[in-house]
PDB file of N, CA and C in Angstrom:
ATOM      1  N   UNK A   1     -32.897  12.042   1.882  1.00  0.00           N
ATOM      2  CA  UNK A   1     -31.734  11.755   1.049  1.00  0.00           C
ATOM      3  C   UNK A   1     -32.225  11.158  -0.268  1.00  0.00           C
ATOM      4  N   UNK A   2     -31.960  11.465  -1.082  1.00  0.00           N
ATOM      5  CA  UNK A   2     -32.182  10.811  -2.575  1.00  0.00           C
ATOM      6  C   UNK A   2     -31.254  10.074  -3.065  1.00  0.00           C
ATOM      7  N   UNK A   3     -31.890   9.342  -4.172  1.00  0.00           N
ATOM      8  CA  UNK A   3     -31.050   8.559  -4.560  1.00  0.00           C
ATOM      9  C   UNK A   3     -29.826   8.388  -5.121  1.00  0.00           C
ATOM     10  N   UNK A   4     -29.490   9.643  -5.750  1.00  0.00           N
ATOM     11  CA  UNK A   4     -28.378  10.240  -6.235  1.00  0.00           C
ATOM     12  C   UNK A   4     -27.212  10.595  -5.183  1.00  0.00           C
ATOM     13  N   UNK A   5     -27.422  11.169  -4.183  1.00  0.00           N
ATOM     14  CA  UNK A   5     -26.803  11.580  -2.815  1.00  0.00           C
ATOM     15  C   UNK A   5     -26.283  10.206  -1.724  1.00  0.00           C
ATOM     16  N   UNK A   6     -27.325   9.430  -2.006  1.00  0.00           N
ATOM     17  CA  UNK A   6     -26.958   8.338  -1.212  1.00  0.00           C
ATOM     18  C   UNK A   6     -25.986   7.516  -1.949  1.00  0.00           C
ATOM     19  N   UNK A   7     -26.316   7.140  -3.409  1.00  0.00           N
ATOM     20  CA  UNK A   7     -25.053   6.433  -4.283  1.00  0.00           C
ATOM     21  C   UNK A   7     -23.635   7.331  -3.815  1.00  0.00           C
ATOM     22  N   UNK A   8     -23.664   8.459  -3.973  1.00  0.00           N
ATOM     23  CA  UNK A   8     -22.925   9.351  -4.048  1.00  0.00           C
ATOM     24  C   UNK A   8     -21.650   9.341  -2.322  1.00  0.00           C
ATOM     25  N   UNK A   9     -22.761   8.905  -1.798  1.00  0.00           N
ATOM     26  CA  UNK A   9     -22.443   8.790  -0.178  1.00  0.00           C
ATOM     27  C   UNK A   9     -21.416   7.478  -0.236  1.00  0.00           C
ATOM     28  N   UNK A  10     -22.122   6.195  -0.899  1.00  0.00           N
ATOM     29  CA  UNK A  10     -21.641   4.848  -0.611  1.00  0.00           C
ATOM     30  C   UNK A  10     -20.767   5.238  -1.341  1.00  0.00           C
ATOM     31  N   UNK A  11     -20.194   6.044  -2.217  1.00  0.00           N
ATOM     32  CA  UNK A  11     -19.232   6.246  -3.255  1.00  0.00           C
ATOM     33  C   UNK A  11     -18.035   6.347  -2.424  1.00  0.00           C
ATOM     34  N   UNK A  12     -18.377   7.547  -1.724  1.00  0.00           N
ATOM     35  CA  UNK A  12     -17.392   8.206  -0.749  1.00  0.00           C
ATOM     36  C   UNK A  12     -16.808   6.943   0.317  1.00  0.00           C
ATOM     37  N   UNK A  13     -18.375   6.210   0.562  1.00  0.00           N
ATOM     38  CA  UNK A  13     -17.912   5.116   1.635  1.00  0.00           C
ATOM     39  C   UNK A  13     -16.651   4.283   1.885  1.00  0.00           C
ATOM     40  N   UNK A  14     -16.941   3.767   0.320  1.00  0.00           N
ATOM     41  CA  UNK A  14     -16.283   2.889  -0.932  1.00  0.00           C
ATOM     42  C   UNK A  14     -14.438   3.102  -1.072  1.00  0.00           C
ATOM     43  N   UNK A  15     -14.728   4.688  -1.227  1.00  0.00           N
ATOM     44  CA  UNK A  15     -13.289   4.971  -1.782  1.00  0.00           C
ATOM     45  C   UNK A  15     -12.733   5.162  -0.528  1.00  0.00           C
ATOM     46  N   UNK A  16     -13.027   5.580   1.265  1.00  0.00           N
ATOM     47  CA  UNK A  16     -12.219   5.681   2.055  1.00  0.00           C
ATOM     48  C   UNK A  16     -12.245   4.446   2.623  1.00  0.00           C
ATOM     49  N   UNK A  17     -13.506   3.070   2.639  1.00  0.00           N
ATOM     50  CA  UNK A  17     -12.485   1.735   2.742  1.00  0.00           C
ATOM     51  C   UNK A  17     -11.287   1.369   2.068  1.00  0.00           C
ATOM     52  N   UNK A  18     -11.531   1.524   0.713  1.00  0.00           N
ATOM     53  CA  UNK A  18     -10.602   1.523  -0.394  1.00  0.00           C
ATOM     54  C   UNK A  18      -9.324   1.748   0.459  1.00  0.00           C
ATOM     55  N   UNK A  19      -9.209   3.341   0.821  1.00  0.00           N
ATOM     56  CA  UNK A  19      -7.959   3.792   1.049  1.00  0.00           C
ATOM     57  C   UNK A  19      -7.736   3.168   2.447  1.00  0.00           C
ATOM     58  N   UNK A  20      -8.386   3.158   3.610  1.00  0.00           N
ATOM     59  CA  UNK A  20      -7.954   2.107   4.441  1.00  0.00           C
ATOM     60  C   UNK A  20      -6.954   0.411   4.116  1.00  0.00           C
ATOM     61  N   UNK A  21      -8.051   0.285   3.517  1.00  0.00           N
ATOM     62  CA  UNK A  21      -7.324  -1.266   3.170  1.00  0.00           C
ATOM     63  C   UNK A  21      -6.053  -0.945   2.260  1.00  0.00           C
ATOM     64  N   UNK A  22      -5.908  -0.176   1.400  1.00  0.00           N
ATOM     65  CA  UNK A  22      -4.506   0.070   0.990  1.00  0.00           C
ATOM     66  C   UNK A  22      -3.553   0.171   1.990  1.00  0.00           C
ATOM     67  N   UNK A  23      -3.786   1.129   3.361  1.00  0.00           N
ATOM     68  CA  UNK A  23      -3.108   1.434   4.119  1.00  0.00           C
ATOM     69  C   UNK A  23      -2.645   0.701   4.511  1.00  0.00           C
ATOM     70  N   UNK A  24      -3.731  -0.381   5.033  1.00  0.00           N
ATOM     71  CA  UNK A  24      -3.053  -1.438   5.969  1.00  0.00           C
ATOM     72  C   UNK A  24      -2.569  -2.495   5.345  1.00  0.00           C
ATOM     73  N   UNK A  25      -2.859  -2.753   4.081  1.00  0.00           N
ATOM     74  CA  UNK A  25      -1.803  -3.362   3.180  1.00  0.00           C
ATOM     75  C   UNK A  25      -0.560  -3.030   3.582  1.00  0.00           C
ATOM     76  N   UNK A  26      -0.181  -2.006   3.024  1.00  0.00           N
ATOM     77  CA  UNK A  26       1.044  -1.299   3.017  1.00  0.00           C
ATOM     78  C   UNK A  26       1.960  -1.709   4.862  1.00  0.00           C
ATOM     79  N   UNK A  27       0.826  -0.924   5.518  1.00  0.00           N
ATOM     80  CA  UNK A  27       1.845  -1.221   6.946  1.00  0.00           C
ATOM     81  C   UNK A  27       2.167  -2.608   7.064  1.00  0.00           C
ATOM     82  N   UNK A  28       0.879  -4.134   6.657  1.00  0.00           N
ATOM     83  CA  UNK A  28       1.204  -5.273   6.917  1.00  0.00           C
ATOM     84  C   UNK A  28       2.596  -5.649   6.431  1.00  0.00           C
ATOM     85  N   UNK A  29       2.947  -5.273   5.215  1.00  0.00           N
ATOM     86  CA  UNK A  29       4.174  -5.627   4.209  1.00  0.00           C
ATOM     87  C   UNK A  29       5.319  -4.754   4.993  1.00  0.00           C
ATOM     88  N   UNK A  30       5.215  -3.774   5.472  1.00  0.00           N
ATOM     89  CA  UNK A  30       6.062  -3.518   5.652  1.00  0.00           C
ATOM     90  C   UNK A  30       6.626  -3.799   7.136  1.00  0.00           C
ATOM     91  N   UNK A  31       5.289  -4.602   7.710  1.00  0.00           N
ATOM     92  CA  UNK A  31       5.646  -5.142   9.429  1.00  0.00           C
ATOM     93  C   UNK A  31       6.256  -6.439   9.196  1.00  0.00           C
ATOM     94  N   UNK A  32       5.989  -7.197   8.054  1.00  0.00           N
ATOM     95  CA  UNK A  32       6.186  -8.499   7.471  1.00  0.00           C
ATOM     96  C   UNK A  32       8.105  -8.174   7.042  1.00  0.00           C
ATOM     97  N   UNK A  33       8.571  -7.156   6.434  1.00  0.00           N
ATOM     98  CA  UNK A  33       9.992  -7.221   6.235  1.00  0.00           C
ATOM     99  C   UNK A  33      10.474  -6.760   7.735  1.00  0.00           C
ATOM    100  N   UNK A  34       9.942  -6.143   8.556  1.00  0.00           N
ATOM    101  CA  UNK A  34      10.818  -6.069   9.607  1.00  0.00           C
ATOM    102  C   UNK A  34      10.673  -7.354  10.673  1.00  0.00           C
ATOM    103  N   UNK A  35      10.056  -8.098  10.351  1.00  0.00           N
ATOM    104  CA  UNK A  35       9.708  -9.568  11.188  1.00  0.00           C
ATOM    105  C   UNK A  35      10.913 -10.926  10.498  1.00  0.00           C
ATOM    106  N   UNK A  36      11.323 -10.541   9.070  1.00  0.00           N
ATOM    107  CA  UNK A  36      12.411 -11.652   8.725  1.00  0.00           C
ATOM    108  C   UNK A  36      13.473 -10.660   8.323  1.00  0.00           C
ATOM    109  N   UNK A  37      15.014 -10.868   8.928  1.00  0.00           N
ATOM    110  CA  UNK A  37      16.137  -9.853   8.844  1.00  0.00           C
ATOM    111  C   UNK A  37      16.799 -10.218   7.048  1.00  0.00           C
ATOM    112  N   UNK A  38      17.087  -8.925   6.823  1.00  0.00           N
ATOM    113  CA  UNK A  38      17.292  -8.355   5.235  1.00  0.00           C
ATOM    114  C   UNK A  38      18.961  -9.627   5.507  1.00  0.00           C
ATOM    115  N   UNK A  39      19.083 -10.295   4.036  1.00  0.00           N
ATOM    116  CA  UNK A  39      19.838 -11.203   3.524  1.00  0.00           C
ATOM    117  C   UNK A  39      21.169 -10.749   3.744  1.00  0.00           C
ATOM    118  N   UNK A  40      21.535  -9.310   3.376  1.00  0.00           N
ATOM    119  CA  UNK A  40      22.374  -8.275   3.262  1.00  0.00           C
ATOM    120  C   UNK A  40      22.232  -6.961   3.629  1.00  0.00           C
ATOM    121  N   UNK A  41      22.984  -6.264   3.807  1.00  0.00           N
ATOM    122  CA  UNK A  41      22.929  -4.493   3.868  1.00  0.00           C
ATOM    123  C   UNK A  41      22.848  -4.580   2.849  1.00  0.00           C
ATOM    124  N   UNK A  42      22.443  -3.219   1.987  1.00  0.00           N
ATOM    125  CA  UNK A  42      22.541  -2.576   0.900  1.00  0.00           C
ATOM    126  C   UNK A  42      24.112  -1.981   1.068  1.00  0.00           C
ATOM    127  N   UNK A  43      24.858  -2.050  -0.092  1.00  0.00           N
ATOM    128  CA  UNK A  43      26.274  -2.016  -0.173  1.00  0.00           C
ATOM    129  C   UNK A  43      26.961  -0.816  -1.104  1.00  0.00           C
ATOM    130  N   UNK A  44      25.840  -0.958  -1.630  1.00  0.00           N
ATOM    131  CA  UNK A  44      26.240   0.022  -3.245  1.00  0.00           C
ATOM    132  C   UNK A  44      24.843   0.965  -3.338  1.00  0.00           C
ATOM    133  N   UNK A  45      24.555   1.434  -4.172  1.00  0.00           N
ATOM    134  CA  UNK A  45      24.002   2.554  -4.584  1.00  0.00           C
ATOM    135  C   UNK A  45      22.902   1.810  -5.513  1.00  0.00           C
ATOM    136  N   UNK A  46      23.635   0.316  -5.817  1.00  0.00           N
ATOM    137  CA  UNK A  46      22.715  -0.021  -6.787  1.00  0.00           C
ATOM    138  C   UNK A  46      21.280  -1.028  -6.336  1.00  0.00           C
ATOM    139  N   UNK A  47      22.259  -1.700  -4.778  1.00  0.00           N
ATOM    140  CA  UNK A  47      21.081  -2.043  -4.344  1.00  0.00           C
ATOM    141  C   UNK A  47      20.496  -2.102  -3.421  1.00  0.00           C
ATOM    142  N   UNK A  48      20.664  -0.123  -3.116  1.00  0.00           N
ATOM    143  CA  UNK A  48      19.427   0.476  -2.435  1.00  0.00           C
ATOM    144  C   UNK A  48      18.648   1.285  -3.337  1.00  0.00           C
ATOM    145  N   UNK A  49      18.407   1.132  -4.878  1.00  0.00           N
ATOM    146  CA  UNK A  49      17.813   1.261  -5.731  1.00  0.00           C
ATOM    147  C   UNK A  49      17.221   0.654  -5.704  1.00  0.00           C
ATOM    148  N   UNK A  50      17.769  -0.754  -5.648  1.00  0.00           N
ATOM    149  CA  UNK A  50      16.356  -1.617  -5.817  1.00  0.00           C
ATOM    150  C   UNK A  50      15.799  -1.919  -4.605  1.00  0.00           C
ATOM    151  N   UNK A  51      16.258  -2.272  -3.097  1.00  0.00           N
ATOM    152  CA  UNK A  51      15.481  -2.245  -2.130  1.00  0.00           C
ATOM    153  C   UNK A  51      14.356  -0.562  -2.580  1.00  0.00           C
ATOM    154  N   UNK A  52      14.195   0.204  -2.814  1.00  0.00           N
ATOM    155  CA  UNK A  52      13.369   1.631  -2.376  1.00  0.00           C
ATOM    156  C   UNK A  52      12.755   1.176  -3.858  1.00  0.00           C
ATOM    157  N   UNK A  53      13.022   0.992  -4.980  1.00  0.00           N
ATOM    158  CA  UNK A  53      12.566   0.091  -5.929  1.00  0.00           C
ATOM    159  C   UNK A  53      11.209  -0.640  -5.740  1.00  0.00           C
ATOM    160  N   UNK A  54      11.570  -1.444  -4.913  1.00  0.00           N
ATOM    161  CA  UNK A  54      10.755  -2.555  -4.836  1.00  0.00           C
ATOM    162  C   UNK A  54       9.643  -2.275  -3.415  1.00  0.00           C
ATOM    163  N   UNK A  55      10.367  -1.116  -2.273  1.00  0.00           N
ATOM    164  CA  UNK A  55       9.305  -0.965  -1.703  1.00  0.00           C
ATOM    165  C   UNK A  55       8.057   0.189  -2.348  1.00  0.00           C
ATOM    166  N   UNK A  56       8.473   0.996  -3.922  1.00  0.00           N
ATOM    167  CA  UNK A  56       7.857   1.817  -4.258  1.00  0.00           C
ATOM    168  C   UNK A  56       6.868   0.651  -4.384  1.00  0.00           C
ATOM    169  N   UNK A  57       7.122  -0.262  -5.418  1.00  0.00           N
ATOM    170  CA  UNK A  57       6.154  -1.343  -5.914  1.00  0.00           C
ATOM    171  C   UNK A  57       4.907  -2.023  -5.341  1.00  0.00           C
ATOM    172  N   UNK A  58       5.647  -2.317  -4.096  1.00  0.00           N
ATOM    173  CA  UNK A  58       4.649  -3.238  -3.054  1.00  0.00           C
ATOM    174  C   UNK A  58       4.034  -1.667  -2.982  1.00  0.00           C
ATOM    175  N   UNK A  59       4.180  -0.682  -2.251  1.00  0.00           N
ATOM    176  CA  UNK A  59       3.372   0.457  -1.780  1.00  0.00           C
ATOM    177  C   UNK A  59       1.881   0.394  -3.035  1.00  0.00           C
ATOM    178  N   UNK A  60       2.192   0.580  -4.631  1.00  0.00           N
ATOM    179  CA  UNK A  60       1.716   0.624  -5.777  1.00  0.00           C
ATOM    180  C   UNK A  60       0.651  -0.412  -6.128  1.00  0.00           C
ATOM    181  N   UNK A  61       1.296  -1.558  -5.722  1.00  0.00           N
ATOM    182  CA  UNK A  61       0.562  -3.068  -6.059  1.00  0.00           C
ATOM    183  C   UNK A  61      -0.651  -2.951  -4.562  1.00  0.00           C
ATOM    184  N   UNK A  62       0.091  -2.313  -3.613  1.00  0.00           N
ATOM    185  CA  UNK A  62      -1.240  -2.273  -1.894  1.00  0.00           C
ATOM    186  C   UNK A  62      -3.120  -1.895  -2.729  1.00  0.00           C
ATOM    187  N   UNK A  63      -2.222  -0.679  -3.124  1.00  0.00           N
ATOM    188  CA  UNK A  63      -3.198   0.377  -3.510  1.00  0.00           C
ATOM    189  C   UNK A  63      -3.841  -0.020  -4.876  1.00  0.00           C
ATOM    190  N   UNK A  64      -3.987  -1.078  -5.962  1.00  0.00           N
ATOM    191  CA  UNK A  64      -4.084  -1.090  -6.892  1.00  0.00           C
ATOM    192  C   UNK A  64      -5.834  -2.705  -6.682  1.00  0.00           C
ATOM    193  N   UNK A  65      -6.105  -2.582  -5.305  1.00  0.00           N
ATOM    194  CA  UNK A  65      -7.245  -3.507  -4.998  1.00  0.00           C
ATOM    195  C   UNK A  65      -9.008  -3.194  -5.720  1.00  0.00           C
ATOM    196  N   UNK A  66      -8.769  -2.634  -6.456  1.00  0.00           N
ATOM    197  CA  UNK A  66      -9.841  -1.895  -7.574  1.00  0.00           C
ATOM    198  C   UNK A  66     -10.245  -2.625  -8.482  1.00  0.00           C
TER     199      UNK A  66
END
């Protein structure tokens, strides 16, 4: 293996911990809202915008550990 191939390897290593730990970001947060019950239903249109809103975000902010 050379040296180029092996960087190249840990690269790969790198980016599918990467995407692991995003993952399980993501599932923790989202095991964490089903462990304390939502304040309210969503009632309106406007705020299940922002609940799906805000879970785009957290999903965005998981993945952003770079």
């Amino acid at each position: 293996m050379t040296i180029n191939s092996a960087q190249a390897s840990n690269k790969i290593f790198q980016e599918d911990i990467s995407e692991y730990v995003a993952e399980l970001q993501l599932h923790m947060a989202l095991q964490a809202r089903n462990l304390v019950p939502t304040l309210t239903q969503a009632t309106d249109s406007r705020e299940q915008l922002l609940h799906q809103t805000q879970a785009n975000i957290e999903k965005l902010v998981s993945r952003q550990a770079r």
